[in-house]
C-alpha atoms as a PDB file:
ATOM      1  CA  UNK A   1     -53.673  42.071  70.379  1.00  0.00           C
ATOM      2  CA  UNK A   2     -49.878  42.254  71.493  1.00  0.00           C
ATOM      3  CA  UNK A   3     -48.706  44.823  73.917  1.00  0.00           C
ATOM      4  CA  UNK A   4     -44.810  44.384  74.165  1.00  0.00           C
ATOM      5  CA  UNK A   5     -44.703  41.215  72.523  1.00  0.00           C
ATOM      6  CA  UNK A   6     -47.411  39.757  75.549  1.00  0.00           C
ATOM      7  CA  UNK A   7     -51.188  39.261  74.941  1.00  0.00           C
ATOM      8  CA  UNK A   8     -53.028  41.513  75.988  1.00  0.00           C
ATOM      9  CA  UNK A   9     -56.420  40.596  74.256  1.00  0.00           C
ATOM     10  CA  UNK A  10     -57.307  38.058  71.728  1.00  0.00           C
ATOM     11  CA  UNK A  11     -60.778  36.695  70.118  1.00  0.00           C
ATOM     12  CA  UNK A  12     -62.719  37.929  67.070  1.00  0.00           C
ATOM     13  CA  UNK A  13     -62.242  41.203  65.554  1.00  0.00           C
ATOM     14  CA  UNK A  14     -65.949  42.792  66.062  1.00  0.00           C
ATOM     15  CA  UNK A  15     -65.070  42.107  70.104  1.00  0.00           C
ATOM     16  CA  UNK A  16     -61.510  43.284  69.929  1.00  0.00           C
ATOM     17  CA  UNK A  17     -61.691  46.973  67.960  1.00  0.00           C
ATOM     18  CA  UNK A  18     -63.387  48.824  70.446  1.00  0.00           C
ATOM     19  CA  UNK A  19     -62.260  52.656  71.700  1.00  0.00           C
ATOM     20  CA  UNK A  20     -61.072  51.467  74.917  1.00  0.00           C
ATOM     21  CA  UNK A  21     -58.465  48.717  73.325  1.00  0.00           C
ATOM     22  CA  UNK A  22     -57.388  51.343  70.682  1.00  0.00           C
ATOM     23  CA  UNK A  23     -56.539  53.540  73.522  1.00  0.00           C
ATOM     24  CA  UNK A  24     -55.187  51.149  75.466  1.00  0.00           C
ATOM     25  CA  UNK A  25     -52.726  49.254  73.087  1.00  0.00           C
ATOM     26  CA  UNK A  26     -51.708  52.380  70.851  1.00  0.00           C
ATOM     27  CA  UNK A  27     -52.498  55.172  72.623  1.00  0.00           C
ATOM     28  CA  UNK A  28     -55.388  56.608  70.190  1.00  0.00           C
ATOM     29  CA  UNK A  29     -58.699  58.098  70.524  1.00  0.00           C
ATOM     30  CA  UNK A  30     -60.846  56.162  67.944  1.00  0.00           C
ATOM     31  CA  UNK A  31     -64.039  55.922  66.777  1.00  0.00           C
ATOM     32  CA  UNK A  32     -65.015  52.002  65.822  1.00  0.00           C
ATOM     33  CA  UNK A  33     -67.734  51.844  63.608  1.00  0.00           C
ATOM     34  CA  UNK A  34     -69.405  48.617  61.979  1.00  0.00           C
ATOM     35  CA  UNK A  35     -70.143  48.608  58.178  1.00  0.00           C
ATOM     36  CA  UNK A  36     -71.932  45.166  56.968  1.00  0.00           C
ATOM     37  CA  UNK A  37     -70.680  43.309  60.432  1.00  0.00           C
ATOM     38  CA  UNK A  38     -66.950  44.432  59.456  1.00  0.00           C
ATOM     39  CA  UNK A  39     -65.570  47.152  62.425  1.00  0.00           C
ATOM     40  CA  UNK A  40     -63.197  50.028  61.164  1.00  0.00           C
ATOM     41  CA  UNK A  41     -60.980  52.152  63.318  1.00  0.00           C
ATOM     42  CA  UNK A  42     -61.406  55.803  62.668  1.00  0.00           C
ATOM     43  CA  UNK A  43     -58.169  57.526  64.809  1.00  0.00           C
ATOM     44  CA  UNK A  44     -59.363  61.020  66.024  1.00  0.00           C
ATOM     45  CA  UNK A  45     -56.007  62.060  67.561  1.00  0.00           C
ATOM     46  CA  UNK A  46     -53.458  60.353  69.419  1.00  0.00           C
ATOM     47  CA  UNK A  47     -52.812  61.109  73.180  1.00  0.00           C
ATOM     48  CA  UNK A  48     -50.161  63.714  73.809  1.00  0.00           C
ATOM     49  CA  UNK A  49     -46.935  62.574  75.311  1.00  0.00           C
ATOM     50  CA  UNK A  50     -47.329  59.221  73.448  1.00  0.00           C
ATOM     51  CA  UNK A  51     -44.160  58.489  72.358  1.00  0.00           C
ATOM     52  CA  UNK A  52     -44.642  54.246  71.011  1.00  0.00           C
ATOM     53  CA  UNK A  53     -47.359  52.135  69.870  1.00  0.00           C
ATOM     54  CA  UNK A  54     -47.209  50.774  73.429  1.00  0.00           C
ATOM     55  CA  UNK A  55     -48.987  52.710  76.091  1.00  0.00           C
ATOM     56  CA  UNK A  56     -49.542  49.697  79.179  1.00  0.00           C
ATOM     57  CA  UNK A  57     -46.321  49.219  81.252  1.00  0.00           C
END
């Protein structure tokens, strides 16, 4: 995962797509489920005020 063209994460999907990362990186409430070992990234809503993808200064 790139925040700002800089890593901020990186390794396998199932360990990266969690709520906190989603938040994190593009300023999202998500819900991350896993369907036959594959995650998916439900948004809920995104944070007010967010104005980019990039929420970490």
């Amino acid at each position: 995962m790139l925040v700002k063209g800089k890593i901020y994460a990186q390794g396998a999907p199932g360990l990266l797509l969690n709520a906190e990362n989603m938040a994190n990186v593009f300023a999202i409430e998500a819900a991350v489920i896993n369907v036959s070992g594959r995650p998916y990234v439900v948004p809920i809503r995104s944070f007010s005020g967010a104005s980019d993808n990039n929420r970490i200064e």
